[in-house]
N, C-alpha and C. Protein backbone atom coordinates (compact mmCIF):
# COMPACT_ATOMS: atom_id res chain seq x y z
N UNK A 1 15.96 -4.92 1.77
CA UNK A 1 15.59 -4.70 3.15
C UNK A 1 16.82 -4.95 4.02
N UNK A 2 17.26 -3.97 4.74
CA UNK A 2 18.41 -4.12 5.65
C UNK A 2 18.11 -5.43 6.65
N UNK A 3 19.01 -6.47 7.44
CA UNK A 3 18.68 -7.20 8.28
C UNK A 3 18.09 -6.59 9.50
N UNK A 4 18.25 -4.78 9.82
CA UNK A 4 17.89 -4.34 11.16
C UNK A 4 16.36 -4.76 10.90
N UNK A 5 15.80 -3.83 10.00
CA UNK A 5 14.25 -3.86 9.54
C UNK A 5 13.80 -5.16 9.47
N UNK A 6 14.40 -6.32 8.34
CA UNK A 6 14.27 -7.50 8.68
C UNK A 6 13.77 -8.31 9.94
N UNK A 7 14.74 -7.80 10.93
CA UNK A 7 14.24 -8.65 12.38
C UNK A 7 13.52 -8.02 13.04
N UNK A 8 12.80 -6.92 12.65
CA UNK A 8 11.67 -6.12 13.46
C UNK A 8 10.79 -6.82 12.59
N UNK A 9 10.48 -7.47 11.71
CA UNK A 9 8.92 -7.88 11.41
C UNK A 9 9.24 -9.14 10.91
N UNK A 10 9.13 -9.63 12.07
CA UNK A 10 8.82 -11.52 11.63
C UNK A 10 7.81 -11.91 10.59
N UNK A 11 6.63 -11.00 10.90
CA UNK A 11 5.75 -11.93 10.10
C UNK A 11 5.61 -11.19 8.59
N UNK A 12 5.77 -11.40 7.37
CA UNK A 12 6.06 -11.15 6.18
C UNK A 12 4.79 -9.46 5.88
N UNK A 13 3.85 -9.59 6.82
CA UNK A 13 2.81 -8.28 6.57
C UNK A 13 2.63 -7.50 8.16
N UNK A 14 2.70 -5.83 7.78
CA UNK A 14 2.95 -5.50 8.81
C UNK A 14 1.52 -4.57 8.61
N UNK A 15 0.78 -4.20 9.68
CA UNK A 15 -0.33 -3.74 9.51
C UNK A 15 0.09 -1.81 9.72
N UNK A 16 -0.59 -0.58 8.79
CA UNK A 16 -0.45 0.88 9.08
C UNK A 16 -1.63 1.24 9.03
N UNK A 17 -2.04 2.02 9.48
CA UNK A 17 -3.29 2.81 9.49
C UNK A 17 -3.15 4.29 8.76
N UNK A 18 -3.77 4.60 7.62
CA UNK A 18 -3.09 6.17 7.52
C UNK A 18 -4.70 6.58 7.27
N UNK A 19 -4.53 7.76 7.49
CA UNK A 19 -6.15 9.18 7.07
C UNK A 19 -5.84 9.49 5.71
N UNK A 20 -6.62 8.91 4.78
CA UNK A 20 -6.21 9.50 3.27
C UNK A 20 -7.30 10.06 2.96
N UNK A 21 -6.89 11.68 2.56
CA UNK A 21 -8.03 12.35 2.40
C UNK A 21 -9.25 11.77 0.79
N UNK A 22 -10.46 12.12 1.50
CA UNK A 22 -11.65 11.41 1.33
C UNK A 22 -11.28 11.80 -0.20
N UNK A 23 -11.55 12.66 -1.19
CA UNK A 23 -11.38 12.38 -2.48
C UNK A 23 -10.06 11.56 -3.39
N UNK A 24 -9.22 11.17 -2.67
CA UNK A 24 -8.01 10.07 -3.10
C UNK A 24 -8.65 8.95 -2.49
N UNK A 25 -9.49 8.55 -1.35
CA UNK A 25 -9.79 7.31 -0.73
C UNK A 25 -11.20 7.00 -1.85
N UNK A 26 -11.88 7.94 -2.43
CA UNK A 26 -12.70 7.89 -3.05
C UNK A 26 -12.44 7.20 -4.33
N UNK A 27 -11.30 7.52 -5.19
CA UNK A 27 -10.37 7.53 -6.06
C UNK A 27 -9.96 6.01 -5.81
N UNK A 28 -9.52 5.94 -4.52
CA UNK A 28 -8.82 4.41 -5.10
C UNK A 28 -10.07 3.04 -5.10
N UNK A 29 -11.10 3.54 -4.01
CA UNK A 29 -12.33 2.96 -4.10
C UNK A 29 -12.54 1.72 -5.26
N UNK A 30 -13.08 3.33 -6.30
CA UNK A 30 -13.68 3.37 -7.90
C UNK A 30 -12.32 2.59 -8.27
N UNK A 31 -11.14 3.29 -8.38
CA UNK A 31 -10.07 2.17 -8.67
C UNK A 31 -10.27 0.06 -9.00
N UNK A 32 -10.25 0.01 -7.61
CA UNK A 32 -10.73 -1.23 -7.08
C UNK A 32 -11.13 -1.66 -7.29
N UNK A 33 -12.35 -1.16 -7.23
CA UNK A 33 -14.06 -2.00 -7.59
C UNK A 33 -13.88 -1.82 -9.05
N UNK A 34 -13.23 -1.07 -10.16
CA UNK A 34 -13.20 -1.06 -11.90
C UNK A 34 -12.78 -2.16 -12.02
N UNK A 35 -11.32 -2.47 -10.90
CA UNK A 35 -10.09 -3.27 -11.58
C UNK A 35 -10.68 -4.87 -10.92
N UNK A 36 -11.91 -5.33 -9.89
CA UNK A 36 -12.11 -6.37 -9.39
C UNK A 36 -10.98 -6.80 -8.35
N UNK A 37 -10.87 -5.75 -7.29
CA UNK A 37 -9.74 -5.84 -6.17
C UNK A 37 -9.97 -5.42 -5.63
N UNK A 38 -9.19 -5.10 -4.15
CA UNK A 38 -9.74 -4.53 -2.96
C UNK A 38 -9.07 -3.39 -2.87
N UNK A 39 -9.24 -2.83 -2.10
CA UNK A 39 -8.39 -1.28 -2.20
C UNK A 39 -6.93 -1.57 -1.39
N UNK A 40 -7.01 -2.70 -0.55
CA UNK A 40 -5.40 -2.49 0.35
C UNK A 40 -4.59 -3.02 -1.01
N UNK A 41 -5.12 -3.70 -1.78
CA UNK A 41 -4.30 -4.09 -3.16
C UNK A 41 -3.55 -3.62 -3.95
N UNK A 42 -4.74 -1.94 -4.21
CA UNK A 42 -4.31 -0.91 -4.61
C UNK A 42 -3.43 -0.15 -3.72
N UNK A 43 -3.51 0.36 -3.15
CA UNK A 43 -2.68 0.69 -2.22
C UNK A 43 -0.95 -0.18 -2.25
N UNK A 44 -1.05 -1.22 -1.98
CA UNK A 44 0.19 -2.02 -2.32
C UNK A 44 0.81 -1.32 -3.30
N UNK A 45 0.22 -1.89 -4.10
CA UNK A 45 0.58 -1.32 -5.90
C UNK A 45 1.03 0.13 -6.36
N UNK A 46 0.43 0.46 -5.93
CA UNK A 46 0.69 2.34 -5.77
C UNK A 46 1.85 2.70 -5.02
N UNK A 47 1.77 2.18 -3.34
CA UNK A 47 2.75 2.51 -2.75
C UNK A 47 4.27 1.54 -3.34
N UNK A 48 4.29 0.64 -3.55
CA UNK A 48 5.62 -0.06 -4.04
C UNK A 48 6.10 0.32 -5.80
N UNK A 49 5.20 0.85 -6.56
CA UNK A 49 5.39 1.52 -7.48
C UNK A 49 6.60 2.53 -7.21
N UNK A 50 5.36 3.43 -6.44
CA UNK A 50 6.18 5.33 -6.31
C UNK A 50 7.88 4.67 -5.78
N UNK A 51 7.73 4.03 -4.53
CA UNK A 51 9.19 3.58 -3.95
C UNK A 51 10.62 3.02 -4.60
N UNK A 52 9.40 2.30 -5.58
CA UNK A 52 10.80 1.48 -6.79
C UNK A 52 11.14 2.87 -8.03
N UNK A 53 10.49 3.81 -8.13
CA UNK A 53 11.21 4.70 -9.02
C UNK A 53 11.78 5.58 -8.18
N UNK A 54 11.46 5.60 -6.98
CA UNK A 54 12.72 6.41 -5.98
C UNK A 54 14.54 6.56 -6.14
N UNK A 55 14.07 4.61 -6.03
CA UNK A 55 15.50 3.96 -6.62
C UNK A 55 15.68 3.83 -4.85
């Protein structure tokens, strides 16, 4: 994390709102509730996945 980004978010969690279309929101749902987690969990997981094989 660059120090600019750094000092824009003091507090360690930053809140986004996104529209994920209803059969992927459906998807991570069932996800969730299989794996005994919540969906922003999944979501985490998913999104910091795809980012770290970006490189």
């Amino acid at each position: 994390m660059t120090e600019e980004i750094k000092d824009q978010c003091q507090d360690p969690t930053q809140s986004i709102t996104i529209d994920l279309p209803c059969p992927l929101a459906e998807r991570v749902e069932r996800y969730a509730k299989k794996n005994g987690t919540d969906v922003a969990a999944v979501l985490i997981e998913a999104l910091d996945g795809f980012l770290r094989k970006q490189g």
